[in-house]
Protein backbone atom coordinates (compact mmCIF):
# COMPACT_ATOMS: atom_id res chain seq x y z
CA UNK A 1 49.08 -51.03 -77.63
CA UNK A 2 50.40 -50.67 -74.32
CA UNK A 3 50.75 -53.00 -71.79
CA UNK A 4 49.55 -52.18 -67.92
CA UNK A 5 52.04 -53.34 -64.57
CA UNK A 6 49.01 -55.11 -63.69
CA UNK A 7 48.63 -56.67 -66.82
CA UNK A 8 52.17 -57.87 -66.42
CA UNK A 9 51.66 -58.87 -62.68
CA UNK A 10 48.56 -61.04 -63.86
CA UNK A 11 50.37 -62.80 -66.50
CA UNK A 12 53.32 -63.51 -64.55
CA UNK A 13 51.51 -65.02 -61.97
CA UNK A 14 49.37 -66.94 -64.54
CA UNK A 15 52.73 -68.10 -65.99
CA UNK A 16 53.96 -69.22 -62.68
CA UNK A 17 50.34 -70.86 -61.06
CA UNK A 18 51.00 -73.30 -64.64
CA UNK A 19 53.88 -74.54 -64.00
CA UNK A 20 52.86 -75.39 -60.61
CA UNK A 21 49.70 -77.07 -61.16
CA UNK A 22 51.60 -78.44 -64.74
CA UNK A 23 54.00 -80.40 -62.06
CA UNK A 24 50.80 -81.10 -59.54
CA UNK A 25 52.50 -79.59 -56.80
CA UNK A 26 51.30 -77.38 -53.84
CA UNK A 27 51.38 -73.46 -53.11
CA UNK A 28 52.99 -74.42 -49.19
CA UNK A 29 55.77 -76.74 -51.12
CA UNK A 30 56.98 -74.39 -53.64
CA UNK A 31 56.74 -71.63 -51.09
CA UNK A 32 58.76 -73.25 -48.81
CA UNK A 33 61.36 -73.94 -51.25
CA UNK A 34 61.58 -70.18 -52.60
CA UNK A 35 61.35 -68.98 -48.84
CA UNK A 36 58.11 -67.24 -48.53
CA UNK A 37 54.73 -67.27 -47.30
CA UNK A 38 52.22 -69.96 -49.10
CA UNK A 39 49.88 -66.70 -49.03
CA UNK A 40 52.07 -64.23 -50.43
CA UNK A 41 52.78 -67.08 -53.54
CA UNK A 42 49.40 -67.21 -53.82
CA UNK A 43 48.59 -63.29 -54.48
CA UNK A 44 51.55 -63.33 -56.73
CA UNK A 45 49.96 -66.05 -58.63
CA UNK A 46 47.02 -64.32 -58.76
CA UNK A 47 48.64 -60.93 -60.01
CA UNK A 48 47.96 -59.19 -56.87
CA UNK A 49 51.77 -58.29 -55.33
CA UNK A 50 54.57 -57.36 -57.00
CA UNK A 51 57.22 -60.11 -56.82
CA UNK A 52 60.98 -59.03 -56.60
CA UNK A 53 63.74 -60.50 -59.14
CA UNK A 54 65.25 -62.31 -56.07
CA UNK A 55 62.07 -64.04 -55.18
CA UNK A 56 61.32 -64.33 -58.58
CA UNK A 57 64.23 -66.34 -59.58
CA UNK A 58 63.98 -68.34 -56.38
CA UNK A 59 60.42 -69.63 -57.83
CA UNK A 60 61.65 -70.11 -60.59
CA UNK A 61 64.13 -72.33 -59.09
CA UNK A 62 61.50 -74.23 -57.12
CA UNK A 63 60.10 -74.84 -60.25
CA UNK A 64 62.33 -76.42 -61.85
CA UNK A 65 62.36 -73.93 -64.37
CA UNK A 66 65.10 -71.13 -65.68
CA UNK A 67 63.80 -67.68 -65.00
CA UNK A 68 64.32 -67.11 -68.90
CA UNK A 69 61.51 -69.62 -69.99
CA UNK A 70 59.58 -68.09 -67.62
CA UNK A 71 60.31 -64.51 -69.14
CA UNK A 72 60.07 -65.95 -72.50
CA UNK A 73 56.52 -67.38 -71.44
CA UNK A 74 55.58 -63.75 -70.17
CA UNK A 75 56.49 -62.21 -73.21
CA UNK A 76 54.78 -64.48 -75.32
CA UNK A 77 51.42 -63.42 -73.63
CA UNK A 78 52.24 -59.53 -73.92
C-alpha cells in the first residue's frame, strides 16, 4: 500500500502537535523557539504545509526531542 505526501504531512504534524500538548506547552512558545510564525506551526501541525528539514529539526529541538524519535514516531504510523 502506498503512502500519500499528505498522508505523511498529516502524520508528521500529528507527531509533532503530541509532543507539544504531551509537554503542555503553547504553539507561540515553541514557534518562537524554532523561529517561525505560531500560524505557520500550526498548519504544519495540522498537515497543511510542507515543513523543511531545517525547520524541522529546529522543532524538534524546541521540543526537546531528537529529530530521529520523531522520524521513528512517523514511521511507526506509516
Amino acid at each position: 500500500m502506498s503512502v500519500t505526501a499528505e498522508e505523511v504531512r498529516r502524520r508528521l504534524g500529528a507527531v509533532l502537535r503530541r509532543h507539544r500538548e504531551e509537554q503542555g506547552r503553547r504553539l507561540s512558545d515553541i514557534a518562537a523557539e524554532a523561529g517561525c510564525s505560531p500560524a505557520y506551526l500550526s498548519e504544519v501541525e495540522r498537515g497543511i504545509k510542507d515543513v523543511s528539514s531545517e525547520l524541522l529539526v529546529a522543532i524538534a529541538y524546541a521540543l526537546s526531542v531528537s529529530p530521529g524519535r520523531v522520524f521513528a514516531q512517523l514511521a511507526e504510523t506509516l
